[in-house]
PDB file of N, CA and C in Angstrom:
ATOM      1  N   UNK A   1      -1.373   3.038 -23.437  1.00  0.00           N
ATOM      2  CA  UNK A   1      -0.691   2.593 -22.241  1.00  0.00           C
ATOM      3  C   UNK A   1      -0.953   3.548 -21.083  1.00  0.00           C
ATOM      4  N   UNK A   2      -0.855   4.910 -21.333  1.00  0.00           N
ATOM      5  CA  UNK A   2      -1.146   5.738 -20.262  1.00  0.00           C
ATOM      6  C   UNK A   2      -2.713   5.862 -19.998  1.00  0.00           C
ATOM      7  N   UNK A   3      -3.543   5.514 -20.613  1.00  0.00           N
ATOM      8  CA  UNK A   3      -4.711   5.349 -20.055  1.00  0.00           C
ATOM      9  C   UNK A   3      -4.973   4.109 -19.162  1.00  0.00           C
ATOM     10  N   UNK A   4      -4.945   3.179 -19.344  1.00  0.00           N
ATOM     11  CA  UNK A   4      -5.290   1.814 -18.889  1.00  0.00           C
ATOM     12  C   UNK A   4      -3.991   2.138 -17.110  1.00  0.00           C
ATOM     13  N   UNK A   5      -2.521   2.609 -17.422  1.00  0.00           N
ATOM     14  CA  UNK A   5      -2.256   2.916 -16.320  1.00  0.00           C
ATOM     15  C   UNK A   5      -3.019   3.926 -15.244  1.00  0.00           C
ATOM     16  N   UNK A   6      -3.777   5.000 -15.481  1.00  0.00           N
ATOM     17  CA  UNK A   6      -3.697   6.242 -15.000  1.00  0.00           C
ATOM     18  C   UNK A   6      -5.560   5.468 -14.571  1.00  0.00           C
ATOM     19  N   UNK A   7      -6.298   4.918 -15.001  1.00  0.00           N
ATOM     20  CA  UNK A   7      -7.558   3.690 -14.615  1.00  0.00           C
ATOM     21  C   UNK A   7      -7.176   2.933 -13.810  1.00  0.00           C
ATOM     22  N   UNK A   8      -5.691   1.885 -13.848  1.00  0.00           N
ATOM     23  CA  UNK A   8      -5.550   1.228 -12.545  1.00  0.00           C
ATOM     24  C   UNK A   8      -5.133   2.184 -11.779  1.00  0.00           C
ATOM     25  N   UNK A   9      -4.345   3.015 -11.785  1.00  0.00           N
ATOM     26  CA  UNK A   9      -4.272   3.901 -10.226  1.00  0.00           C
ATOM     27  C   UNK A   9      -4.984   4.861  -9.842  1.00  0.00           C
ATOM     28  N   UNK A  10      -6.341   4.602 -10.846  1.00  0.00           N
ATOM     29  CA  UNK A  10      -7.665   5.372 -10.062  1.00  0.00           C
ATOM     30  C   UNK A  10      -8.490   4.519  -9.348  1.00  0.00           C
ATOM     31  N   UNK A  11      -8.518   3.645  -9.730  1.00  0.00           N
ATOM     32  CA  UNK A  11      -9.036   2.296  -8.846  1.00  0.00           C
ATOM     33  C   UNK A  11      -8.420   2.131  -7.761  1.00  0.00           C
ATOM     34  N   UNK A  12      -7.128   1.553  -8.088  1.00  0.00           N
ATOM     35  CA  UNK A  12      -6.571   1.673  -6.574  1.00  0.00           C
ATOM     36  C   UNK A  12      -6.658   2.833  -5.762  1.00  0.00           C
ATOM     37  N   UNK A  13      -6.647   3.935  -6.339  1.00  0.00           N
ATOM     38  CA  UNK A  13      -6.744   4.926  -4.974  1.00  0.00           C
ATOM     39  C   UNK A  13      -8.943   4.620  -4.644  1.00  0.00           C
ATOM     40  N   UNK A  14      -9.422   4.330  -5.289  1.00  0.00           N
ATOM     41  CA  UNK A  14     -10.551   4.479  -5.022  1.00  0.00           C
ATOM     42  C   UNK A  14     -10.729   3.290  -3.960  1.00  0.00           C
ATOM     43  N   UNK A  15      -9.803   2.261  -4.082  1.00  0.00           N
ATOM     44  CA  UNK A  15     -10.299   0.597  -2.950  1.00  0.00           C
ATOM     45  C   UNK A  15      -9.591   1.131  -1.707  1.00  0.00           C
ATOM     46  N   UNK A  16      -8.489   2.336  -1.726  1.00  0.00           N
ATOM     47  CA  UNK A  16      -7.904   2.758  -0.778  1.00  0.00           C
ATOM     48  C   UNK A  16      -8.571   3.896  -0.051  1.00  0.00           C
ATOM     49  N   UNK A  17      -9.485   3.979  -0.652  1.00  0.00           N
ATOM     50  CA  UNK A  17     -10.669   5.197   0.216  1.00  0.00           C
ATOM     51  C   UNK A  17     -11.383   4.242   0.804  1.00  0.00           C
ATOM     52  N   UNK A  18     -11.954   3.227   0.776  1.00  0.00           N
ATOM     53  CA  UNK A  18     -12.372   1.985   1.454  1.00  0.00           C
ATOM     54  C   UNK A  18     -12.020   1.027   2.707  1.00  0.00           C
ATOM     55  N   UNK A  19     -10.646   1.289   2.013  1.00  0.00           N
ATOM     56  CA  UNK A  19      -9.618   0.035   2.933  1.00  0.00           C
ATOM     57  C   UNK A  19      -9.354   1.138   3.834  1.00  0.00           C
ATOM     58  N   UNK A  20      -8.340   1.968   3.648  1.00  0.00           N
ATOM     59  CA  UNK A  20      -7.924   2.729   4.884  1.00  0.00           C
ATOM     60  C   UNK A  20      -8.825   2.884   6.007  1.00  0.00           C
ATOM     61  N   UNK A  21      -9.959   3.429   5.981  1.00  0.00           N
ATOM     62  CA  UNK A  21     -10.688   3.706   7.388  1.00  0.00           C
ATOM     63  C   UNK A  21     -11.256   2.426   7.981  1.00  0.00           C
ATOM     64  N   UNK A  22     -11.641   1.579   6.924  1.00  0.00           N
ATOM     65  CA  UNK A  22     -12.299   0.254   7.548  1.00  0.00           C
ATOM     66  C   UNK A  22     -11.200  -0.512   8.354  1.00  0.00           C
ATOM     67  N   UNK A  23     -10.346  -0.638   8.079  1.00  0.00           N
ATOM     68  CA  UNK A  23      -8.871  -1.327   8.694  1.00  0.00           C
ATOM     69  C   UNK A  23      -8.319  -0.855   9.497  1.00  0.00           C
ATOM     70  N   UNK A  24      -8.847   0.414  10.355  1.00  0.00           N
ATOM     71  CA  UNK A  24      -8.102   0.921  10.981  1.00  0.00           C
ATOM     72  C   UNK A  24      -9.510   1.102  11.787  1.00  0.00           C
ATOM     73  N   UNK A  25     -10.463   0.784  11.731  1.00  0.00           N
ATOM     74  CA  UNK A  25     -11.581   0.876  12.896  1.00  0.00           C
ATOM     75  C   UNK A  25     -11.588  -0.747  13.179  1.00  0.00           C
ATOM     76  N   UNK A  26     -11.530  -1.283  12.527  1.00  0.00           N
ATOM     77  CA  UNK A  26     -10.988  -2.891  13.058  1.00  0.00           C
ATOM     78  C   UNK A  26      -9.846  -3.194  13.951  1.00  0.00           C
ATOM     79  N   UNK A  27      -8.976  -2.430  13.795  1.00  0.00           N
ATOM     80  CA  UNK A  27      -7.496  -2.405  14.425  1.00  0.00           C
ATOM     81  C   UNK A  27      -7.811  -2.103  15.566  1.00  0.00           C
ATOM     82  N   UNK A  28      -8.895  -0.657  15.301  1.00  0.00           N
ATOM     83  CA  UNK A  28      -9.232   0.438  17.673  1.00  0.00           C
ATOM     84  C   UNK A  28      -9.760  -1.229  17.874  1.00  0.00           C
ATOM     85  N   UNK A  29     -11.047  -1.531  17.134  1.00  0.00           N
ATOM     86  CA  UNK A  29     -11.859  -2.795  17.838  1.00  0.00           C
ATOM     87  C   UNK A  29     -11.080  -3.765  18.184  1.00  0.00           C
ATOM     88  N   UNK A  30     -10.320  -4.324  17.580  1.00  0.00           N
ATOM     89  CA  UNK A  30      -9.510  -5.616  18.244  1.00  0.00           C
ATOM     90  C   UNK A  30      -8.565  -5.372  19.161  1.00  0.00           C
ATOM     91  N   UNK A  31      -7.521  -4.247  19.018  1.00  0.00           N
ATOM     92  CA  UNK A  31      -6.705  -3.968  19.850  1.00  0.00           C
ATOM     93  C   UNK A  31      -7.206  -2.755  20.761  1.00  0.00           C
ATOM     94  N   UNK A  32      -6.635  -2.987  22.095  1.00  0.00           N
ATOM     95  CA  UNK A  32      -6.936  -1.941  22.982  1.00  0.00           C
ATOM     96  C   UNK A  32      -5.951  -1.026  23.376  1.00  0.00           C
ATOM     97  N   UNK A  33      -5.870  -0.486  24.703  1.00  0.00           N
ATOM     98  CA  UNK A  33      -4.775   0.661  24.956  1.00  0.00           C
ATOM     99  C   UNK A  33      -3.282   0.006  24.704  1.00  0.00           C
ATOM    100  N   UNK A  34      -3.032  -0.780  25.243  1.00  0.00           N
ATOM    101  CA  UNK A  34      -1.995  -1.376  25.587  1.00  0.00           C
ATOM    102  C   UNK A  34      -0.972  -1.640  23.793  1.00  0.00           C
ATOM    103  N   UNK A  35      -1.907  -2.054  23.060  1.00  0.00           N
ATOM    104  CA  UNK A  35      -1.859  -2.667  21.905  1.00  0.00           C
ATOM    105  C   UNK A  35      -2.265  -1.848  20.610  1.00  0.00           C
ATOM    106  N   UNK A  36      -2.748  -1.005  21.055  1.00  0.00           N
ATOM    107  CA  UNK A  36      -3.851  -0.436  19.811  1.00  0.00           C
ATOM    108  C   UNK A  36      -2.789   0.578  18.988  1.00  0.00           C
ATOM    109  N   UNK A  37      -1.569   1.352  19.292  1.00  0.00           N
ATOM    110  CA  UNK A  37      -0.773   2.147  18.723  1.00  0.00           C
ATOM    111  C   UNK A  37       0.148   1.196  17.928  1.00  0.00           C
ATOM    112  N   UNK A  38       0.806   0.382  18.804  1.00  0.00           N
ATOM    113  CA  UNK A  38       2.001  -0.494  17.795  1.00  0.00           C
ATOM    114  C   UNK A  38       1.519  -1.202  16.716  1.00  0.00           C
ATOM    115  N   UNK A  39      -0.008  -1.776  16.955  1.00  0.00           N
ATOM    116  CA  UNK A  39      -0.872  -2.484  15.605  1.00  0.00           C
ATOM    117  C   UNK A  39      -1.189  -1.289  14.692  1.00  0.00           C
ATOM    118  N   UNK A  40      -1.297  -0.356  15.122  1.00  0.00           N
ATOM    119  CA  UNK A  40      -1.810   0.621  14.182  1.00  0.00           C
ATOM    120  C   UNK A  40      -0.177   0.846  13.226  1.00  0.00           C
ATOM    121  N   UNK A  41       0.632   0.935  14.032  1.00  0.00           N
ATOM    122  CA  UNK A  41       2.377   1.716  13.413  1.00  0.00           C
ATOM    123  C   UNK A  41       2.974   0.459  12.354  1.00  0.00           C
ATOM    124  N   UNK A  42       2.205  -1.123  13.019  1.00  0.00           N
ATOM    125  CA  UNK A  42       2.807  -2.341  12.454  1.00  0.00           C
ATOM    126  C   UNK A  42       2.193  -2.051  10.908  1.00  0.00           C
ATOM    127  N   UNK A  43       1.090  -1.812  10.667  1.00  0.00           N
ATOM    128  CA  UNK A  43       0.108  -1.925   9.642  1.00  0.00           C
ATOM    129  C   UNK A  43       0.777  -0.697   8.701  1.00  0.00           C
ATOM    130  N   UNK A  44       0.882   0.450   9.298  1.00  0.00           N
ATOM    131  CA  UNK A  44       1.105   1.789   8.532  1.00  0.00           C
ATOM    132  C   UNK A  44       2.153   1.577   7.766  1.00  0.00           C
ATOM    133  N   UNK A  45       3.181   0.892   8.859  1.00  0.00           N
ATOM    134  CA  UNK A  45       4.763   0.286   8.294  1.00  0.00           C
ATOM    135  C   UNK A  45       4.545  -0.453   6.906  1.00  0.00           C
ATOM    136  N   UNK A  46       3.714  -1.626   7.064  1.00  0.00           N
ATOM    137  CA  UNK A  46       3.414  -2.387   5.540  1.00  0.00           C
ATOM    138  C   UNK A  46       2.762  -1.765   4.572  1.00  0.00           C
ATOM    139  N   UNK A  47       2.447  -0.707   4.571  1.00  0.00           N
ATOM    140  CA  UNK A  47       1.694  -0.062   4.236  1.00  0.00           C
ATOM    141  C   UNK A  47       2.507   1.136   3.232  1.00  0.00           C
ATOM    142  N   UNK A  48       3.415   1.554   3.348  1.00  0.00           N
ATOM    143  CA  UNK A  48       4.839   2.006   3.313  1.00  0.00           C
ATOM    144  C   UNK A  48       5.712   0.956   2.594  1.00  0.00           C
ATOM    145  N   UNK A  49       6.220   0.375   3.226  1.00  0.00           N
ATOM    146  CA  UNK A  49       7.298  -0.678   3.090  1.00  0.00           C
ATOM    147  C   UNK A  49       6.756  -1.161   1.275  1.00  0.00           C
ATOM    148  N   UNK A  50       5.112  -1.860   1.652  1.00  0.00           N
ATOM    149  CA  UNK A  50       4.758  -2.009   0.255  1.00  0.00           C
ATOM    150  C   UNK A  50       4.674  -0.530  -1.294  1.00  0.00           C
ATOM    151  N   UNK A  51       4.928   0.519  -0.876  1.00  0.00           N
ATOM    152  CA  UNK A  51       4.980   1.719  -1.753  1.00  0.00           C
ATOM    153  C   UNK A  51       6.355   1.458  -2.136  1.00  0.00           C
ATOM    154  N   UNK A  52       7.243   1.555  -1.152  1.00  0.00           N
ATOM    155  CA  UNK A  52       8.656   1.583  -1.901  1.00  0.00           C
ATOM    156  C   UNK A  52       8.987   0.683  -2.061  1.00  0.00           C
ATOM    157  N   UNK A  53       9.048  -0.538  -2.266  1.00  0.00           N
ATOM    158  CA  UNK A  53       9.386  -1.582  -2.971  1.00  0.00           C
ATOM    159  C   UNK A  53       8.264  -1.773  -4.328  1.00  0.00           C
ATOM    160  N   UNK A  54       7.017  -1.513  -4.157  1.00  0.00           N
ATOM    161  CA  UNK A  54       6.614  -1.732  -5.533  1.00  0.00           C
ATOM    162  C   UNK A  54       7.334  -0.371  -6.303  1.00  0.00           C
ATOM    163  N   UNK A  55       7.651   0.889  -5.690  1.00  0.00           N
ATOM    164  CA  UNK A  55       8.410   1.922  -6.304  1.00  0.00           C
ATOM    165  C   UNK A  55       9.740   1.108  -7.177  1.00  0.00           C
ATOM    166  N   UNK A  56      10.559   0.493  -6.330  1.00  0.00           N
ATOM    167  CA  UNK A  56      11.880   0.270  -6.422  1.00  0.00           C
ATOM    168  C   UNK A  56      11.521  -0.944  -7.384  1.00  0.00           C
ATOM    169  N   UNK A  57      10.313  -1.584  -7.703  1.00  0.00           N
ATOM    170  CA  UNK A  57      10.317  -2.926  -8.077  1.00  0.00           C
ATOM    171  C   UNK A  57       9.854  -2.529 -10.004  1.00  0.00           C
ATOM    172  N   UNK A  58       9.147  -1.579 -10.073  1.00  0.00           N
ATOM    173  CA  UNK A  58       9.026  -0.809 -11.488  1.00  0.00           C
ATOM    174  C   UNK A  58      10.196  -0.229 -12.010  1.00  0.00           C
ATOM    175  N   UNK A  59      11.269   0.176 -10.967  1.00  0.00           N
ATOM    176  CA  UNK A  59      12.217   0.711 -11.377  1.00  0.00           C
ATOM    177  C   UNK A  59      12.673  -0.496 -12.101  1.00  0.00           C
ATOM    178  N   UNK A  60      13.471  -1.365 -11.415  1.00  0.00           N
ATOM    179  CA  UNK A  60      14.128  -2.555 -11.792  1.00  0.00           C
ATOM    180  C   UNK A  60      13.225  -2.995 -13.046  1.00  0.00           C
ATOM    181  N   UNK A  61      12.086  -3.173 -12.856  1.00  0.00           N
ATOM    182  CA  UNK A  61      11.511  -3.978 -14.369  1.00  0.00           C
ATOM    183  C   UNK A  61      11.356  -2.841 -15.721  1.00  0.00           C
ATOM    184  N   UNK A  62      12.081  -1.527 -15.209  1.00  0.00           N
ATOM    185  CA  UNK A  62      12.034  -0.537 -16.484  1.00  0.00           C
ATOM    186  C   UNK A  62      13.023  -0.536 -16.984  1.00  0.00           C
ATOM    187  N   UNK A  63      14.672  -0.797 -16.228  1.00  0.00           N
ATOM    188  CA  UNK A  63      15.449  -0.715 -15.896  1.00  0.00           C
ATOM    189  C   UNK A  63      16.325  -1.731 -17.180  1.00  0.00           C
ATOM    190  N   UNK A  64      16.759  -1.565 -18.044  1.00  0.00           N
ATOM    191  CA  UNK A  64      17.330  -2.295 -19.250  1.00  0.00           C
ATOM    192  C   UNK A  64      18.373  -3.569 -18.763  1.00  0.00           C
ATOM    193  N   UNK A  65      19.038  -2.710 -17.476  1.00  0.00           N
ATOM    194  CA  UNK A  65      20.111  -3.845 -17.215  1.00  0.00           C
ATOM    195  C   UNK A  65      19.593  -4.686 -16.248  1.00  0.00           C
ATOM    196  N   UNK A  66      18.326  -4.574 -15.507  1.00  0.00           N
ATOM    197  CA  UNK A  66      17.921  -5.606 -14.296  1.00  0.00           C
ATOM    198  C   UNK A  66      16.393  -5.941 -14.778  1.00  0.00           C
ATOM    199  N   UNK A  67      15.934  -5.186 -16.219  1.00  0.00           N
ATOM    200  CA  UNK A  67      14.500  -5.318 -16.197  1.00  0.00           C
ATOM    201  C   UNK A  67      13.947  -7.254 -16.644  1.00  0.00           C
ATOM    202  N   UNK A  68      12.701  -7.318 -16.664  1.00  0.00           N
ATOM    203  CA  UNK A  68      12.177  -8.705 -16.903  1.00  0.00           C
ATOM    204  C   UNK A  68      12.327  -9.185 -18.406  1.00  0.00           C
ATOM    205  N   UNK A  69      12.788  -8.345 -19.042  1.00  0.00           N
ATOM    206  CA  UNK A  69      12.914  -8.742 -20.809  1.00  0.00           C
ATOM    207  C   UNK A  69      14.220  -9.402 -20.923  1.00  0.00           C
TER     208      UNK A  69
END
């Protein structure tokens, strides 16, 4: 079990060496001065928002009294 986990979250950090810079040179390109900080803060936010809820969302499914079993 701890292998096959500790492989998916080497992967994911590896698609996240990918994604991060490409998505955020798309963001300068589409958005400009006016626009280009709050798209950048909107994105960072989901970006976040999705860590602690998949955090909070393992809890709950480990969790005996709220888990999926």
């Amino acid at each position: 079990m701890f292998n096959e986990l500790l492989a998916a979250r080497s992967l994911m950090g590896i698609s996240e060496t990918f994604y991060i810079p490409s998505v955020l040179a798309f963001i300068s390109e589409y958005h400009f001065c006016d626009t280009h900080l709050r798209a950048v803060g909107v994105h960072q936010t989901g970006v976040y928002m999705g860590q602690i809820l998949g955090g909070f969302a393992g809890y709950v499914a480990d969790s005996p009294d709220h888990g999926w079993r």
